[in-house]
C-alpha atoms as a PDB file:
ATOM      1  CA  UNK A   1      20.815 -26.582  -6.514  1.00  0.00           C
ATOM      2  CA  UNK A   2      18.887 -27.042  -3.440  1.00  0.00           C
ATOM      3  CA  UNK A   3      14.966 -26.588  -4.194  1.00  0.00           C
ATOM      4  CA  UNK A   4      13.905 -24.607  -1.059  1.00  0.00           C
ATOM      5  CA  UNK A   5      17.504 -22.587  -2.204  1.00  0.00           C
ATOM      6  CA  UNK A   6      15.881 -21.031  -5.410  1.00  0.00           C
ATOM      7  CA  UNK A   7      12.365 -19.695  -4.157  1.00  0.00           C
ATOM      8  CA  UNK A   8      14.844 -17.912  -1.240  1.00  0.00           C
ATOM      9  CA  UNK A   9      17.180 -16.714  -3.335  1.00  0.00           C
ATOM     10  CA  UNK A  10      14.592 -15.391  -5.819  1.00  0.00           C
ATOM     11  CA  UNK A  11      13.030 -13.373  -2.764  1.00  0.00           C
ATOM     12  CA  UNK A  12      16.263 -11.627  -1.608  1.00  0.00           C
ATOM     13  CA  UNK A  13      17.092 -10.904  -5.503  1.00  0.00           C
ATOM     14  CA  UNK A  14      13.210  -8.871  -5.484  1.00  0.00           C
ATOM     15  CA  UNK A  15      13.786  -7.460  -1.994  1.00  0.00           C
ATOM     16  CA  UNK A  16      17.158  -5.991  -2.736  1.00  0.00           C
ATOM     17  CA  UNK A  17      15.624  -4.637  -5.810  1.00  0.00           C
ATOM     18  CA  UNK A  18      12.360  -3.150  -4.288  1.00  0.00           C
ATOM     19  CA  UNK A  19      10.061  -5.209  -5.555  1.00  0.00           C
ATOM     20  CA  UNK A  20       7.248  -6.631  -3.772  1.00  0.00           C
ATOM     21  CA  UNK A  21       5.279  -8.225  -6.889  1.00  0.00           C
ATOM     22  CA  UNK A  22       5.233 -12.276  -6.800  1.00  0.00           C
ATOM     23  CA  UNK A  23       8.797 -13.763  -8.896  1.00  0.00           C
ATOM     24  CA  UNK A  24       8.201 -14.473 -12.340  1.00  0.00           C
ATOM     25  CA  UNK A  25      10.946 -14.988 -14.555  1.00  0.00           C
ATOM     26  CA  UNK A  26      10.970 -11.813 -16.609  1.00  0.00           C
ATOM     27  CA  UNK A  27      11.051  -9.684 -13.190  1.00  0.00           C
ATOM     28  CA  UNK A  28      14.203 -12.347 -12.011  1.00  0.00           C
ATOM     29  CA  UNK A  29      15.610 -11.285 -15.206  1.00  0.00           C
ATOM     30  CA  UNK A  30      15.191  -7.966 -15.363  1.00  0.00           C
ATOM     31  CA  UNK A  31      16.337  -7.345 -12.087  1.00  0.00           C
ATOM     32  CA  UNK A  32      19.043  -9.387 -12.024  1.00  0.00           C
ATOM     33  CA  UNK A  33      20.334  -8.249 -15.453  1.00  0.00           C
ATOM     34  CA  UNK A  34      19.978  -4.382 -13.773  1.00  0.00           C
ATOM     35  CA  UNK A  35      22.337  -5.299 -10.644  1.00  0.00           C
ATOM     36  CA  UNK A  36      24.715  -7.351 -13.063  1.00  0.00           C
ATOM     37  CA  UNK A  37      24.914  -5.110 -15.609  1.00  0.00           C
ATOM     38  CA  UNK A  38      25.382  -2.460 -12.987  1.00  0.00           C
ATOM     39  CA  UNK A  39      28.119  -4.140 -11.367  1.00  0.00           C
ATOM     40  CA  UNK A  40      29.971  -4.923 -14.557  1.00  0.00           C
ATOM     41  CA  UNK A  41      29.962  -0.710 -15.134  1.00  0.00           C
ATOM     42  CA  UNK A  42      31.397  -0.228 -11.704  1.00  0.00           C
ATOM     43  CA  UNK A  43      34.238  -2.290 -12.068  1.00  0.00           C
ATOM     44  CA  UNK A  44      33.307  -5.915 -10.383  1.00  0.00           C
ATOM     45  CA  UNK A  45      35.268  -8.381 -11.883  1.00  0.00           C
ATOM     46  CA  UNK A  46      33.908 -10.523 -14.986  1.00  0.00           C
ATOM     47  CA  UNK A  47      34.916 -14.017 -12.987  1.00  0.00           C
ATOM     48  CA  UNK A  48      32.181 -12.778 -10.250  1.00  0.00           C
ATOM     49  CA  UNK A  49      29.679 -11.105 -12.824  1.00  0.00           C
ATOM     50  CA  UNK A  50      29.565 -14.830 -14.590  1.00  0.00           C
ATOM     51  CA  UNK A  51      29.009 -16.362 -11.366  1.00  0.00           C
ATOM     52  CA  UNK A  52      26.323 -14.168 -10.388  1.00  0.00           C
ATOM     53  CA  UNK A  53      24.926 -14.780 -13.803  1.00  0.00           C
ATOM     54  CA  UNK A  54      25.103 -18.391 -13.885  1.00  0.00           C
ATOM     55  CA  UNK A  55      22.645 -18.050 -10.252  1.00  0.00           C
ATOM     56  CA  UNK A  56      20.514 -15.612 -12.011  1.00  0.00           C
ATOM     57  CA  UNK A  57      19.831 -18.045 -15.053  1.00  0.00           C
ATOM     58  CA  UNK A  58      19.112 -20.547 -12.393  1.00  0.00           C
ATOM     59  CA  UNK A  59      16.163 -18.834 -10.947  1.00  0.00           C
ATOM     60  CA  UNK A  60      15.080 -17.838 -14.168  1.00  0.00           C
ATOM     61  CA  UNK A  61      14.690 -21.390 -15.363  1.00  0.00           C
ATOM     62  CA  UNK A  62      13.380 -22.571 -11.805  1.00  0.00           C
ATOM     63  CA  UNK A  63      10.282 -19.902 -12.332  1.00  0.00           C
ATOM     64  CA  UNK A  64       9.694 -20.240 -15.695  1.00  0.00           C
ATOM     65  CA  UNK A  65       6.359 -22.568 -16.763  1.00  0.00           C
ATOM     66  CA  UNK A  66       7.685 -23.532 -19.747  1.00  0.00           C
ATOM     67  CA  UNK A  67      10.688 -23.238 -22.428  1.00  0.00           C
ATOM     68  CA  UNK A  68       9.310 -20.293 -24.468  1.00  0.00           C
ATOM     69  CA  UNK A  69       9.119 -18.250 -20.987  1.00  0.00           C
ATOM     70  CA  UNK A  70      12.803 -19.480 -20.244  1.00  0.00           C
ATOM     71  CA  UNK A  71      13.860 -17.877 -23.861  1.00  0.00           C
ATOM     72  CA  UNK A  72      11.633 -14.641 -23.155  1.00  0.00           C
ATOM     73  CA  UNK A  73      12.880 -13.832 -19.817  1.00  0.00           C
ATOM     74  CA  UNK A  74      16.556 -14.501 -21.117  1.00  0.00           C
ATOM     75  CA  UNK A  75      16.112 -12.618 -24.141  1.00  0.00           C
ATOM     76  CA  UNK A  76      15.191  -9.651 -21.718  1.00  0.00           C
ATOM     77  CA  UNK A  77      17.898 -10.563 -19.426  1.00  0.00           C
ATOM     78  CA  UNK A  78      20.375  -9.860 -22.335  1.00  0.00           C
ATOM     79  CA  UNK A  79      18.839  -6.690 -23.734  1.00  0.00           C
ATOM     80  CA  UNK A  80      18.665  -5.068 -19.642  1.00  0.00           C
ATOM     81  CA  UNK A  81      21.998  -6.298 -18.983  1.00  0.00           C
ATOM     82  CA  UNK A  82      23.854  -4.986 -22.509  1.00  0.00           C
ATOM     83  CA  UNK A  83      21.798  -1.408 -20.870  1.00  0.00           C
ATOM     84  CA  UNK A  84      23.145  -1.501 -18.107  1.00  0.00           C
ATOM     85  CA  UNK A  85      26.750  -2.146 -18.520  1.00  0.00           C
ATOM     86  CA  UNK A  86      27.242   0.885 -20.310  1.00  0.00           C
ATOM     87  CA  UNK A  87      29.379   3.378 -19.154  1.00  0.00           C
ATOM     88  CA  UNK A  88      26.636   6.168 -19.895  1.00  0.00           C
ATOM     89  CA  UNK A  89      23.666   4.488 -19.359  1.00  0.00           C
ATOM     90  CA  UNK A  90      21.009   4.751 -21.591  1.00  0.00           C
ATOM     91  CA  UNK A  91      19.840   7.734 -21.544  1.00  0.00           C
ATOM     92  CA  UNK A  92      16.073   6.428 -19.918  1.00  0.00           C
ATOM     93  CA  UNK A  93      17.091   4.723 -16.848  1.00  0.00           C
ATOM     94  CA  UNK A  94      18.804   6.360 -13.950  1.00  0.00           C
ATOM     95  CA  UNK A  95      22.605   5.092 -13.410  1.00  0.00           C
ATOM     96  CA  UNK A  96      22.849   4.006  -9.745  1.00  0.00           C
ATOM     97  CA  UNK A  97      25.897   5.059  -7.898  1.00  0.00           C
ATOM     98  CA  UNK A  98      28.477   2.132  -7.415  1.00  0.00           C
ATOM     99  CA  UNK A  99      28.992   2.142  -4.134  1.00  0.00           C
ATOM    100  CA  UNK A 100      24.600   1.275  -4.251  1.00  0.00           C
ATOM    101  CA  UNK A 101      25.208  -1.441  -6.991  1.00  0.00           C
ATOM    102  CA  UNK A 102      28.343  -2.837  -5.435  1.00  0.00           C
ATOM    103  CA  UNK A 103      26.717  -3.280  -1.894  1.00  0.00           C
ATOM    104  CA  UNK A 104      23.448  -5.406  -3.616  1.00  0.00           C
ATOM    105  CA  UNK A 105      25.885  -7.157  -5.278  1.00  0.00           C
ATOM    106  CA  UNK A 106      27.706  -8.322  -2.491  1.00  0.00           C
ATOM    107  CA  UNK A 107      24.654  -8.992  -0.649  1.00  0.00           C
ATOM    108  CA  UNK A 108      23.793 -11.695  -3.511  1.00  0.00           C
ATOM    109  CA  UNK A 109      27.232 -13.512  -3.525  1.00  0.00           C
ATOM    110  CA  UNK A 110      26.763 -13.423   0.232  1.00  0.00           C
ATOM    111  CA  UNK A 111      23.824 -15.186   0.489  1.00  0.00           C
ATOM    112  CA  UNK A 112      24.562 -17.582  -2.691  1.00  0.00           C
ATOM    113  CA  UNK A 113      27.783 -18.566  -0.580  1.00  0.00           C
ATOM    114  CA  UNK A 114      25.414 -18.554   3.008  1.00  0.00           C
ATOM    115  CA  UNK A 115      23.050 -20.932   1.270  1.00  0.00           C
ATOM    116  CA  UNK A 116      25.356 -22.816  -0.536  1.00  0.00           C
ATOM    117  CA  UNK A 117      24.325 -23.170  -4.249  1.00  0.00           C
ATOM    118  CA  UNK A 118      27.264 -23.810  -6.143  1.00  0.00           C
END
């Protein structure tokens, strides 16, 4: 991966969410676990979810300052994303429509393809 790639893709991740607070890797992980999660309930295919997974871990690992804040954020990752795939929801957190979930998601593997991480 391409250094300048992962500060860049960390900032469209937190724009498409909303969020204006500086990346850390809990916020990468919570907000990327959301839109995965999200887009594994609405139907986008597993091959694509891993992908988009693979990027998220990425970022997660290129804003951590250490290994215990790598295992934190991807703890959270896993508890936001097992949330959010569920058909239901859970019962705290609103359930975005998929049409809303499916367009972020697209505009990730978009710009993962645009900037070329592989």
């Amino acid at each position: 991966m391409r250094p300048i790639t992962i500060p860049a893709a960390a900032a469209l991740l937190l724009c498409a969410s909303g969020a204006a607070m500086a990346a850390n890797p809990t916020r990468i992980a919570e907000t990327g676990a959301f839109l995965l999660g999200n887009a594994h309930r609405c139907g986008v295919t597993d091959d694509r979810v891993v992908r988009a997974g693979k990027v998220i871990r990425e970022l997660i690992v290129a804003a951590a300052d250490d290994a215990s804040e790598q295992t934190a954020a991807k703890s959270r990752f896993a508890e936001i994303f097992r949330e959010s795939a569920r058909p239901e929801g859970n019962g705290r957190t609103p359930i975005p429509p998929c049409a809303t979930v499916v367009t972020q998601f697209e505009r990730l593997e978009q710009f993962h393809d645009r900037v070329g991480v592989r």
